[in-house]
PDB file of N, CA and C in Angstrom:
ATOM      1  N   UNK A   1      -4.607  24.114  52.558  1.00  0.00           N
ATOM      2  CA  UNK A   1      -5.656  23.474  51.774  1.00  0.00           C
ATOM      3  C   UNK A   1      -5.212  22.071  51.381  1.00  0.00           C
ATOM      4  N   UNK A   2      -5.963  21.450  51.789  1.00  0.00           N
ATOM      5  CA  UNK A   2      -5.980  19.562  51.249  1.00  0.00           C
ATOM      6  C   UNK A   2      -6.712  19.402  50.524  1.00  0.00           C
ATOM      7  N   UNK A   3      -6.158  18.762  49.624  1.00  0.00           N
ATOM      8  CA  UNK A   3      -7.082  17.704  48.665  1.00  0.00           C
ATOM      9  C   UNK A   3      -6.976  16.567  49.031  1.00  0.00           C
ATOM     10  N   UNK A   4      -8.618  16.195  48.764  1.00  0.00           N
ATOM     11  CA  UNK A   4      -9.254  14.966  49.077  1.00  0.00           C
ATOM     12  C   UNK A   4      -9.200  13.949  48.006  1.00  0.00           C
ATOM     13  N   UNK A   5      -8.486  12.682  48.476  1.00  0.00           N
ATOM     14  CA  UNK A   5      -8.673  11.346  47.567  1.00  0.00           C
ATOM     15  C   UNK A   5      -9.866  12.032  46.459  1.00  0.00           C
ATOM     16  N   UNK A   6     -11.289  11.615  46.969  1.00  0.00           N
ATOM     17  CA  UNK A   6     -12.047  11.909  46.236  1.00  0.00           C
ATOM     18  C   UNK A   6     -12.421  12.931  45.246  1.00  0.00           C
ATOM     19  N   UNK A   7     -11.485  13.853  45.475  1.00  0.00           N
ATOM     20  CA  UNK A   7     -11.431  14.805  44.502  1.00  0.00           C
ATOM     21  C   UNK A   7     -10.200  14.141  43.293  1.00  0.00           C
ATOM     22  N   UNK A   8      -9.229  14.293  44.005  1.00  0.00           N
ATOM     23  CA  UNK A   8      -8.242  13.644  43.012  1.00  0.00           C
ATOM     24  C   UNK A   8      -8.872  12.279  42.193  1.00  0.00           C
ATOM     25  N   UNK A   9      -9.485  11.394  42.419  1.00  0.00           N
ATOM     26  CA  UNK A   9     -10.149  10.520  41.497  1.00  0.00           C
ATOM     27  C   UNK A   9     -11.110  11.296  41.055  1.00  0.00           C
ATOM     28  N   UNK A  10     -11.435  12.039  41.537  1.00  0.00           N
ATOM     29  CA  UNK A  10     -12.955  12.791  40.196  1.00  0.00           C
ATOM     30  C   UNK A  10     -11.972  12.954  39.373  1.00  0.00           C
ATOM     31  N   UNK A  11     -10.995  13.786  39.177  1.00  0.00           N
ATOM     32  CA  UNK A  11     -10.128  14.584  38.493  1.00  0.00           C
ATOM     33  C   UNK A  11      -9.163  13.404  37.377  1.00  0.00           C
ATOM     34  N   UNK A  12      -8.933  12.432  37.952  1.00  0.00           N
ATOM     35  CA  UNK A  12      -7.843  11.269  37.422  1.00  0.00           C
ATOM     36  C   UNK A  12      -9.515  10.953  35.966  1.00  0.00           C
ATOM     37  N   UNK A  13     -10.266  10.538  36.692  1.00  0.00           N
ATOM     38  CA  UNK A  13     -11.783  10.373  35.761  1.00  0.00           C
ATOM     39  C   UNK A  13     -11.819  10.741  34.744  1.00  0.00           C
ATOM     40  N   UNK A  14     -12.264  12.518  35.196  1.00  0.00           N
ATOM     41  CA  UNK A  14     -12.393  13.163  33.997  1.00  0.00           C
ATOM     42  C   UNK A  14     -11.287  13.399  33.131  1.00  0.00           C
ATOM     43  N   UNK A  15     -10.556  13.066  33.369  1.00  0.00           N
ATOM     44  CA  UNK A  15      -9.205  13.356  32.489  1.00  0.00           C
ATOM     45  C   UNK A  15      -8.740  12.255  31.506  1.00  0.00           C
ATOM     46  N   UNK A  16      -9.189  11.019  32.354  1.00  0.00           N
ATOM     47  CA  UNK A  16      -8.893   9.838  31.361  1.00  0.00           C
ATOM     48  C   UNK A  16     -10.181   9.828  30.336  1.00  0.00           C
ATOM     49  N   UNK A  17     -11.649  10.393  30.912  1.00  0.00           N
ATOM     50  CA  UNK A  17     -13.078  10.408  29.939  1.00  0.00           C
ATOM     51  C   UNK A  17     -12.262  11.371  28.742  1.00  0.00           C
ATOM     52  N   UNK A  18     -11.539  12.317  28.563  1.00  0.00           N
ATOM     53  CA  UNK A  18     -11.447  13.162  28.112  1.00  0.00           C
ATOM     54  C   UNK A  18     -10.344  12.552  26.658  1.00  0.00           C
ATOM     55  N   UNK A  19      -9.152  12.203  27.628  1.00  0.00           N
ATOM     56  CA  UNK A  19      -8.058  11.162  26.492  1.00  0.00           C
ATOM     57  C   UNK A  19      -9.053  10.323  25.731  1.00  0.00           C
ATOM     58  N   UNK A  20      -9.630   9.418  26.103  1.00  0.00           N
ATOM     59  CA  UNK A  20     -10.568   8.572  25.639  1.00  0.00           C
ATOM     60  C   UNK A  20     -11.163   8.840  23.868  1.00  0.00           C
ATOM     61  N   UNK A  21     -12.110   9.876  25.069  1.00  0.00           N
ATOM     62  CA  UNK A  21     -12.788  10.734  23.741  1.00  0.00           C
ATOM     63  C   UNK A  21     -11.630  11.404  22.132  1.00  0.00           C
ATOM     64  N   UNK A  22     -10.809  11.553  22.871  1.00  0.00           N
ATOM     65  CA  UNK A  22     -10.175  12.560  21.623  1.00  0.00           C
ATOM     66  C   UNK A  22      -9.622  11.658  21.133  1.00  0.00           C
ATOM     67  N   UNK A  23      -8.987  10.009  21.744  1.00  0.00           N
ATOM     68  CA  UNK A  23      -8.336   9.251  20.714  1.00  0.00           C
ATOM     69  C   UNK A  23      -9.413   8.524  19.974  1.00  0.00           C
ATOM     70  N   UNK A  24     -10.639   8.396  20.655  1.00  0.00           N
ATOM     71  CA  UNK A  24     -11.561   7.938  20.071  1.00  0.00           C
ATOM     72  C   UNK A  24     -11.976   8.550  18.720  1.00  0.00           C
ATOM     73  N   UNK A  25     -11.860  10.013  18.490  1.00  0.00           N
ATOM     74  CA  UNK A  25     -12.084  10.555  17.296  1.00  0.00           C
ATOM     75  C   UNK A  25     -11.128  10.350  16.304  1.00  0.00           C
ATOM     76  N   UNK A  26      -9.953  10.536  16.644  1.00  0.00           N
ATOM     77  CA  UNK A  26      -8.986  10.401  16.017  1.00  0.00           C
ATOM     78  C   UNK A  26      -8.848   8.530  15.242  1.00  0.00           C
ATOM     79  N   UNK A  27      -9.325   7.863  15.997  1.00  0.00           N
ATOM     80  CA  UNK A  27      -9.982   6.526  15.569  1.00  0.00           C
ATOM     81  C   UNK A  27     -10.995   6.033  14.321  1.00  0.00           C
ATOM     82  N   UNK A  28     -12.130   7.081  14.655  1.00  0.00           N
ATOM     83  CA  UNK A  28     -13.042   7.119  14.104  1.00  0.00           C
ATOM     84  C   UNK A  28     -12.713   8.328  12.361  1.00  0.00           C
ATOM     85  N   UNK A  29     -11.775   8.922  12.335  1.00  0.00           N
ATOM     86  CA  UNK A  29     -11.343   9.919  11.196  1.00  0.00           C
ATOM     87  C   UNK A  29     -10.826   9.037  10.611  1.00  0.00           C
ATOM     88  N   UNK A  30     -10.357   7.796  11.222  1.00  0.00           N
ATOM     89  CA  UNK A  30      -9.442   7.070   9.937  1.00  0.00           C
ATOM     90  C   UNK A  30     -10.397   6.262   9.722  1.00  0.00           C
ATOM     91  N   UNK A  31     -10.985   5.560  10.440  1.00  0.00           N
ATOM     92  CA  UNK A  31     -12.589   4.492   9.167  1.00  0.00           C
ATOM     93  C   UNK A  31     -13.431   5.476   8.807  1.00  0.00           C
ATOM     94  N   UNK A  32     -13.253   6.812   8.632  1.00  0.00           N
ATOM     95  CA  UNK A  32     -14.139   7.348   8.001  1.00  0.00           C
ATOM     96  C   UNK A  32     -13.314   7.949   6.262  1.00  0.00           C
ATOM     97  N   UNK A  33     -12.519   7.715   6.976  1.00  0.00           N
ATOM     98  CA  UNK A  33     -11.068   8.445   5.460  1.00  0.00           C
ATOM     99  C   UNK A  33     -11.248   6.852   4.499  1.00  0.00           C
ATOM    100  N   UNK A  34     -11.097   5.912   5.426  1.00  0.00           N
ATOM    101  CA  UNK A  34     -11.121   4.069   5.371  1.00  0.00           C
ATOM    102  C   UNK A  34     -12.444   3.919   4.049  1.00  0.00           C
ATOM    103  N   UNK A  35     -13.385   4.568   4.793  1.00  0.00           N
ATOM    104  CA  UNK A  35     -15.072   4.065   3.898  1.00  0.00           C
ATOM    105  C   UNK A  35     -14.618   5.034   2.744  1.00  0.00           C
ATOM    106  N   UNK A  36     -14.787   6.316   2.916  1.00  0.00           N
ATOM    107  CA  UNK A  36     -14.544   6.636   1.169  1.00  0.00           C
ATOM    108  C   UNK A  36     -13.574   6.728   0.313  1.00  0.00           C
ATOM    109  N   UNK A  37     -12.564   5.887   0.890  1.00  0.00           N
ATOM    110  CA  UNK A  37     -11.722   5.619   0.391  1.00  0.00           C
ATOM    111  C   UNK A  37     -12.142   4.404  -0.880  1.00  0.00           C
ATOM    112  N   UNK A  38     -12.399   3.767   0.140  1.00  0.00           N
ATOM    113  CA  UNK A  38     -13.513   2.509  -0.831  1.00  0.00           C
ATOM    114  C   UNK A  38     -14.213   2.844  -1.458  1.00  0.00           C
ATOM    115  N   UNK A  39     -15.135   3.738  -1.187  1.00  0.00           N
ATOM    116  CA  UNK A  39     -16.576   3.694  -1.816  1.00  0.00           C
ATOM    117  C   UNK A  39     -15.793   4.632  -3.232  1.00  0.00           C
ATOM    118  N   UNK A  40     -14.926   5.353  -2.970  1.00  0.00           N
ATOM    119  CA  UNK A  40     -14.456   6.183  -4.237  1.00  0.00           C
ATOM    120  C   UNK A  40     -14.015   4.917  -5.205  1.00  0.00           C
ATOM    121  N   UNK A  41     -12.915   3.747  -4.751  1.00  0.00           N
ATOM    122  CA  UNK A  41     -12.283   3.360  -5.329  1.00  0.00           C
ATOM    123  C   UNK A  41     -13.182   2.454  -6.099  1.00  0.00           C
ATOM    124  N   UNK A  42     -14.945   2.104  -5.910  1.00  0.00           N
ATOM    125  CA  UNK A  42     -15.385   1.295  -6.573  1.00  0.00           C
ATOM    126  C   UNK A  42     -16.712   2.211  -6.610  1.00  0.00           C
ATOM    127  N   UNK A  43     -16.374   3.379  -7.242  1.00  0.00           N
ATOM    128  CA  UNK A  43     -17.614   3.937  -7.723  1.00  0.00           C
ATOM    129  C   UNK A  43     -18.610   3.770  -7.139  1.00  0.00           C
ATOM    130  N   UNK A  44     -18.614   4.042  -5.337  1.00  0.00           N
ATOM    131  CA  UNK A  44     -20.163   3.994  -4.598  1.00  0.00           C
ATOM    132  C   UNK A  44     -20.321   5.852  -3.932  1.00  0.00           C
ATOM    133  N   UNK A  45     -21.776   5.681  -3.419  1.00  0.00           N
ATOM    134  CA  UNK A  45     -21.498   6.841  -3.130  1.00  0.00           C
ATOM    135  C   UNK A  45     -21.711   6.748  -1.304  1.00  0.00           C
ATOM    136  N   UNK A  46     -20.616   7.612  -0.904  1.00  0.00           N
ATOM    137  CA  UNK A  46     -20.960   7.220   0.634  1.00  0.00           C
ATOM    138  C   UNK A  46     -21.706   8.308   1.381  1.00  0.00           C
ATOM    139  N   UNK A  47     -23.253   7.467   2.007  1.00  0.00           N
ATOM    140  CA  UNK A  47     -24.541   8.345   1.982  1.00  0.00           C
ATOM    141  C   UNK A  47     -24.271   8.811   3.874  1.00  0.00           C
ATOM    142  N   UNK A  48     -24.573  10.024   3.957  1.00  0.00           N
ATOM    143  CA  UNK A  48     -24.357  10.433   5.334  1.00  0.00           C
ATOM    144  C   UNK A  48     -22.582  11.568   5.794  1.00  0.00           C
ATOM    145  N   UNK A  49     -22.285  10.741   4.218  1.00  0.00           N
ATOM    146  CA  UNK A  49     -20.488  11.605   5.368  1.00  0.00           C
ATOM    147  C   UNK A  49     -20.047  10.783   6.546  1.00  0.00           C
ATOM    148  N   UNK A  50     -20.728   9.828   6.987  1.00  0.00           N
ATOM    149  CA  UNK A  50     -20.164   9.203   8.706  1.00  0.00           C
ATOM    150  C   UNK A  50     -20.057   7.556   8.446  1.00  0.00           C
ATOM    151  N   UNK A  51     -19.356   7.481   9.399  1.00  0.00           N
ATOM    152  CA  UNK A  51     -19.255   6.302  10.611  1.00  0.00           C
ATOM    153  C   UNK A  51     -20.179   5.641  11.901  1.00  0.00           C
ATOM    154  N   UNK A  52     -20.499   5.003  11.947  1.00  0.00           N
ATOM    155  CA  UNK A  52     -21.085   4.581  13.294  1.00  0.00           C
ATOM    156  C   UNK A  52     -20.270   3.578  14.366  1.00  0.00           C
ATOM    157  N   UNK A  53     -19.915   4.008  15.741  1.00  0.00           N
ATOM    158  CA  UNK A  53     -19.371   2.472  16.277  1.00  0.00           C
ATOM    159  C   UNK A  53     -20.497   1.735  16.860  1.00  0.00           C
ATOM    160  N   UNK A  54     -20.477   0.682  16.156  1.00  0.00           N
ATOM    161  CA  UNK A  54     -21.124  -0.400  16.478  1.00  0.00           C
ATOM    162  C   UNK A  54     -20.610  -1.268  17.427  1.00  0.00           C
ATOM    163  N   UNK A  55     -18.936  -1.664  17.892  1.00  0.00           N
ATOM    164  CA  UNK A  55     -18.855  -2.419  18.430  1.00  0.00           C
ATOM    165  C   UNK A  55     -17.306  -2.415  18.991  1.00  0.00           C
ATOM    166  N   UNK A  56     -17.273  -2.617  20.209  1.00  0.00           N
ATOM    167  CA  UNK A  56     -16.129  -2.182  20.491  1.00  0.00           C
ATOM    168  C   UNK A  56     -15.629  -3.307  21.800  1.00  0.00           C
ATOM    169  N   UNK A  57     -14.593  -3.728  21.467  1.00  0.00           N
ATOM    170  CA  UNK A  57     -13.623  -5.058  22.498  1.00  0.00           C
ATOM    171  C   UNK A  57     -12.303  -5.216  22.728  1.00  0.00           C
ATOM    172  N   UNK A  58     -12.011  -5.617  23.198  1.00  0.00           N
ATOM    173  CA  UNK A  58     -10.618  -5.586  23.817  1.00  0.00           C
ATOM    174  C   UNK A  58      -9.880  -6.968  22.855  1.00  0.00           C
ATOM    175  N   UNK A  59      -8.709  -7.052  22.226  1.00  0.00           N
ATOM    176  CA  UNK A  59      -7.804  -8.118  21.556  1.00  0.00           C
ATOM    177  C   UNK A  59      -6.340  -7.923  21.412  1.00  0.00           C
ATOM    178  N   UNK A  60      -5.900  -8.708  21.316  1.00  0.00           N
ATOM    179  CA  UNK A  60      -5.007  -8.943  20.807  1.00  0.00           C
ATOM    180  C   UNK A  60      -4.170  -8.737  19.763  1.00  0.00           C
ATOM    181  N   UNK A  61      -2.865  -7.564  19.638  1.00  0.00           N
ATOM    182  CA  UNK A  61      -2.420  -7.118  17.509  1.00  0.00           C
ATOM    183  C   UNK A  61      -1.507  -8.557  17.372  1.00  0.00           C
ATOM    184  N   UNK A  62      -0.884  -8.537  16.216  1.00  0.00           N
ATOM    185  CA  UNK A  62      -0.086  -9.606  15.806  1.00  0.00           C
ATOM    186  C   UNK A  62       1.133  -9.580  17.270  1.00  0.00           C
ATOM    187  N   UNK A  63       1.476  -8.678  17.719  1.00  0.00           N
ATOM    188  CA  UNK A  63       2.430  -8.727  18.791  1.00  0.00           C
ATOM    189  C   UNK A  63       2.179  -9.189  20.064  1.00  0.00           C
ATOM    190  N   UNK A  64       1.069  -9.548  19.917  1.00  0.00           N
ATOM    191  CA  UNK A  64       0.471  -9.850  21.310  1.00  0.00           C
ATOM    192  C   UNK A  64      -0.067  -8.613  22.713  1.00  0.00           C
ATOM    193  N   UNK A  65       0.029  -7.319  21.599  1.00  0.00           N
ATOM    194  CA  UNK A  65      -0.245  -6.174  22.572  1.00  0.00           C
ATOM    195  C   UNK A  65      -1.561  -6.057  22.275  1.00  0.00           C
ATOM    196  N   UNK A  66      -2.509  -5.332  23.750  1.00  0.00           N
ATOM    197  CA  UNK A  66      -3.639  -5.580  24.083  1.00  0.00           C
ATOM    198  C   UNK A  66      -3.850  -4.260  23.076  1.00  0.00           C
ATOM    199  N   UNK A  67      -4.984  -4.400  22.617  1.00  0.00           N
ATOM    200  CA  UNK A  67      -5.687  -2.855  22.054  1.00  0.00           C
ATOM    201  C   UNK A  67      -7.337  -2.957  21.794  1.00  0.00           C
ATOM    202  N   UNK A  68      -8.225  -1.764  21.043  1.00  0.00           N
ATOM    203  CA  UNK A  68      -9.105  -1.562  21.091  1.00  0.00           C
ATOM    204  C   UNK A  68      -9.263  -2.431  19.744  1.00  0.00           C
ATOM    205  N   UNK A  69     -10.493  -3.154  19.794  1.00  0.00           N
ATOM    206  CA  UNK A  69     -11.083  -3.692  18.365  1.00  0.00           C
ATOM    207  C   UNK A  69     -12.403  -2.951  18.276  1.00  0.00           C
ATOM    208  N   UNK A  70     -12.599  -2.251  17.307  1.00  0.00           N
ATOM    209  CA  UNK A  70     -13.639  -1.588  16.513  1.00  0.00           C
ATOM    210  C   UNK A  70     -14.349  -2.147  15.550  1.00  0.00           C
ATOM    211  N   UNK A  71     -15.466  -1.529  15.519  1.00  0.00           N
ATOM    212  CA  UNK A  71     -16.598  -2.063  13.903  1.00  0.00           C
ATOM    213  C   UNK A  71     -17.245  -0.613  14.030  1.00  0.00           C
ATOM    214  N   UNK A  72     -17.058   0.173  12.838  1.00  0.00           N
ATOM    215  CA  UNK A  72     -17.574   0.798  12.390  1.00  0.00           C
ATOM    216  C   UNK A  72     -18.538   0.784  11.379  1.00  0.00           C
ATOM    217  N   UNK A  73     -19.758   1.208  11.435  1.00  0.00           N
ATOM    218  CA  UNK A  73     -20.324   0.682  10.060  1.00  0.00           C
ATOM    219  C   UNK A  73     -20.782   2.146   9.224  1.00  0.00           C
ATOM    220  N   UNK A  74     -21.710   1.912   8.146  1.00  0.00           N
ATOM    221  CA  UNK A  74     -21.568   3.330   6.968  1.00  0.00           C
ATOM    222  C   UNK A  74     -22.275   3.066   6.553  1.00  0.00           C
ATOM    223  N   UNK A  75     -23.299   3.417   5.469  1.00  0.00           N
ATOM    224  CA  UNK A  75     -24.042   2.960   4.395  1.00  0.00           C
ATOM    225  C   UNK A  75     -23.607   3.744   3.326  1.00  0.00           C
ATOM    226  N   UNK A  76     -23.600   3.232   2.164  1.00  0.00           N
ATOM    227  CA  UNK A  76     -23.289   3.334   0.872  1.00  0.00           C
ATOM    228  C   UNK A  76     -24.598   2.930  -0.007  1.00  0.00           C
ATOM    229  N   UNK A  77     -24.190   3.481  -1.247  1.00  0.00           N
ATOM    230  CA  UNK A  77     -25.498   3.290  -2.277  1.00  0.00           C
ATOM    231  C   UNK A  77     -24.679   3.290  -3.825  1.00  0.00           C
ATOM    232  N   UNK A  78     -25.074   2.363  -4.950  1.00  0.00           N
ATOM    233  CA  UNK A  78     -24.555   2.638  -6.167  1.00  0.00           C
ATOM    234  C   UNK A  78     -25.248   2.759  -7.084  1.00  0.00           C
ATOM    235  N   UNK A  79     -26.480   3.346  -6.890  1.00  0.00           N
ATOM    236  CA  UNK A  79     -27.541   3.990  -8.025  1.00  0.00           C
ATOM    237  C   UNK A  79     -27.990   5.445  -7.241  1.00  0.00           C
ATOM    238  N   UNK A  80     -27.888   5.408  -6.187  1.00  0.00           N
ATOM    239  CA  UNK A  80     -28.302   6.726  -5.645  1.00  0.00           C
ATOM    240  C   UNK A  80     -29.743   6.376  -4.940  1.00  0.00           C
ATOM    241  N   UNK A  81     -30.453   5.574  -5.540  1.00  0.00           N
ATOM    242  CA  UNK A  81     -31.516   5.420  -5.008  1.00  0.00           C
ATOM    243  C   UNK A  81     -31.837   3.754  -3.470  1.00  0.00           C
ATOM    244  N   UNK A  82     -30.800   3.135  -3.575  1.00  0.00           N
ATOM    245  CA  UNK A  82     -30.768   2.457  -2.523  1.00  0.00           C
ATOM    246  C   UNK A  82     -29.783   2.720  -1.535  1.00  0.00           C
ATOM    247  N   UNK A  83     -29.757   1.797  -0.567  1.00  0.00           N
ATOM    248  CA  UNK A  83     -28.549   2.045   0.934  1.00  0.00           C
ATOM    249  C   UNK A  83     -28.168   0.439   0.965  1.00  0.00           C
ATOM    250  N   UNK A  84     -27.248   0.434   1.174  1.00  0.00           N
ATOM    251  CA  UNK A  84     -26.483  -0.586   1.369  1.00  0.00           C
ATOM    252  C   UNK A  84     -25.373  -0.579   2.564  1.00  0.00           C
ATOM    253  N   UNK A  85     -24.954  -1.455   3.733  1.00  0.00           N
ATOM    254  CA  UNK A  85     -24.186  -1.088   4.519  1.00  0.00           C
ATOM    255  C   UNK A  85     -22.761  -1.796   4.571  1.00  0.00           C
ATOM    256  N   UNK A  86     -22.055  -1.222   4.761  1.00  0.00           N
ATOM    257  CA  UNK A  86     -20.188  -1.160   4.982  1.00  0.00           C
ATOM    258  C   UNK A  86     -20.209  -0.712   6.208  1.00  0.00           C
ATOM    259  N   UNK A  87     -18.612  -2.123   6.692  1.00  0.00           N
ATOM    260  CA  UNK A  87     -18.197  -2.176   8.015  1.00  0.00           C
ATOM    261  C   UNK A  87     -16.558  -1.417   7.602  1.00  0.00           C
ATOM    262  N   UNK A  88     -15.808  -1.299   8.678  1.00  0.00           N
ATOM    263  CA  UNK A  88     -14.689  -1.177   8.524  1.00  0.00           C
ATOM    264  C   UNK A  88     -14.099  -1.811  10.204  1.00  0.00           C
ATOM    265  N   UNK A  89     -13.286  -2.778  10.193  1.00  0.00           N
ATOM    266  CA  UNK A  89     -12.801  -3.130  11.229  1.00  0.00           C
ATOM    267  C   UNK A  89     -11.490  -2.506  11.765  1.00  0.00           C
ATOM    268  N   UNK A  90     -11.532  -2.411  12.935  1.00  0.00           N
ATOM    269  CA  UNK A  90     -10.139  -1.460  13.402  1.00  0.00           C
ATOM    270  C   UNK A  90      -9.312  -2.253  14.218  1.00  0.00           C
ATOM    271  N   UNK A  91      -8.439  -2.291  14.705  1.00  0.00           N
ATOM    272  CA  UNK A  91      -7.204  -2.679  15.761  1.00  0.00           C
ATOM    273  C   UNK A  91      -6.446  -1.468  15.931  1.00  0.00           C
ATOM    274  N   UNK A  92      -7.452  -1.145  16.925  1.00  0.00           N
ATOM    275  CA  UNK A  92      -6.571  -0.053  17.328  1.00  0.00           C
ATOM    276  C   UNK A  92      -6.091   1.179  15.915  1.00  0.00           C
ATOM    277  N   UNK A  93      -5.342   1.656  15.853  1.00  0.00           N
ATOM    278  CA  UNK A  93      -5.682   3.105  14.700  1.00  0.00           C
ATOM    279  C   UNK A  93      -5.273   1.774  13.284  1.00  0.00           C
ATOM    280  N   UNK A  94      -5.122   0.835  13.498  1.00  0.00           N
ATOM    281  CA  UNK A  94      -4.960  -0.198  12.310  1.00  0.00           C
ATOM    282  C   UNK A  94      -6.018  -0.793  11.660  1.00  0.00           C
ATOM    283  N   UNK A  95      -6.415  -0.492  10.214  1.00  0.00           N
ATOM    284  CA  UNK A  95      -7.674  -0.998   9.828  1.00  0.00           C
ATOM    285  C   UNK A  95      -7.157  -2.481   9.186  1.00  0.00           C
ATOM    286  N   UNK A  96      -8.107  -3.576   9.616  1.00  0.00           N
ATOM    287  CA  UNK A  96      -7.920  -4.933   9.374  1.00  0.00           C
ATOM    288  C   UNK A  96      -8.830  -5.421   8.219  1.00  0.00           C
ATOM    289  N   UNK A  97     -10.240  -4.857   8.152  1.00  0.00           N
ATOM    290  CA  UNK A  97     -10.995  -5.369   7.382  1.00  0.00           C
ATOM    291  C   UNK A  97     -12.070  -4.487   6.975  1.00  0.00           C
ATOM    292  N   UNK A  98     -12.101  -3.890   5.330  1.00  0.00           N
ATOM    293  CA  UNK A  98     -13.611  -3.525   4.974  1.00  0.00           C
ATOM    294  C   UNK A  98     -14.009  -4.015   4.414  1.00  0.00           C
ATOM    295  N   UNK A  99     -15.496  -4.059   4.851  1.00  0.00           N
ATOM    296  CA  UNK A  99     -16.425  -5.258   3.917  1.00  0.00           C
ATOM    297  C   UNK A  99     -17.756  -4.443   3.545  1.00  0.00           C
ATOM    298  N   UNK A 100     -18.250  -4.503   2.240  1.00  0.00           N
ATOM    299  CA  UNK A 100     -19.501  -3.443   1.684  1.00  0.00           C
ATOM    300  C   UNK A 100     -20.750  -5.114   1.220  1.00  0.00           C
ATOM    301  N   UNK A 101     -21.714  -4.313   1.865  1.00  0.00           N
ATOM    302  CA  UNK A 101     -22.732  -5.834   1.405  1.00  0.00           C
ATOM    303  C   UNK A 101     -22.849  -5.981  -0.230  1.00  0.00           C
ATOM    304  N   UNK A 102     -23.632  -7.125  -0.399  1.00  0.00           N
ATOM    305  CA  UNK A 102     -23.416  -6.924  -2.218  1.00  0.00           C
ATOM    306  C   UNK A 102     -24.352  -6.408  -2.513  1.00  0.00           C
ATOM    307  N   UNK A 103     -23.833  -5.648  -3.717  1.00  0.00           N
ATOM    308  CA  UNK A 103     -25.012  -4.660  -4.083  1.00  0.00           C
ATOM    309  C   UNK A 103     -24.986  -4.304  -5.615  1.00  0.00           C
ATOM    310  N   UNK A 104     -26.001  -3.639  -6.258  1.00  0.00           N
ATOM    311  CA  UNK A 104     -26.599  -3.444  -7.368  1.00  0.00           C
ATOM    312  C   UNK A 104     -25.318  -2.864  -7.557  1.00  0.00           C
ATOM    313  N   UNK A 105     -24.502  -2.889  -9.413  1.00  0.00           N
ATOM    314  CA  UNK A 105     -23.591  -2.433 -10.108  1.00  0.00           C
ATOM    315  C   UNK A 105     -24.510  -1.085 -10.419  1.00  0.00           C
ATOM    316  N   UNK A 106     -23.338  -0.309 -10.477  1.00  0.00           N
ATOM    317  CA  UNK A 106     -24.092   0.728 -11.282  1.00  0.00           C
ATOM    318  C   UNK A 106     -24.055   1.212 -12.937  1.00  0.00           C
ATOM    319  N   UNK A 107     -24.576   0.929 -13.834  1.00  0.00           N
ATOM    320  CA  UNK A 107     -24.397   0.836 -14.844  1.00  0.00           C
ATOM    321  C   UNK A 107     -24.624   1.954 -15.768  1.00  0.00           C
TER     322      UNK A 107
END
């Protein structure tokens, strides 16, 4: 029995779709730990439980090693009755930047 190139690249495929995915979650657990981390630390409430990727590119870390750049975004609220949205920027499993739009104090 031979295997065919073409099998072996289906197989190389699905295997890298697969790594992908699971570091991708593992990505996405830390801007999600990231947002309510925030939203706890300034009394918001974070509406949904989630993350969204919005945006995803290839850069540069301080070392000059190539990695994934992320934007995750969230919505938050600090009366309960509006939404407001928060990013969290990634480098790779490294969060660089969260930013929450401005929004009503809650008093």
């Amino acid at each position: 029995m031979f295997i065919e190139f073409s099998d072996l690249l289906w197989f190389t495929l699905i295997c890298l779709s697969l790594w992908y995915w699971w570091a991708a979650q593992k990505v996405k657990e830390v801007a999600l730990n990231a947002a309510r981390k925030s939203c706890k630390e300034m009394s918001l409430q974070l509406l949904d439980e989630s993350v969204g990727l919005r945006a995803l590119w290839l850069k540069r870390d301080d070392n000059g090693q190539l990695r994934l750049w992320r934007r995750y975004v969230f919505e938050f609220s600090s009366t309960g009755e509006d939404r407001y949205l928060g990013k969290v920027i990634m480098l790779g499993l490294r969060i660089t930047q969260i930013e929450l739009e401005p929004h009503r104090l809650n008093e």
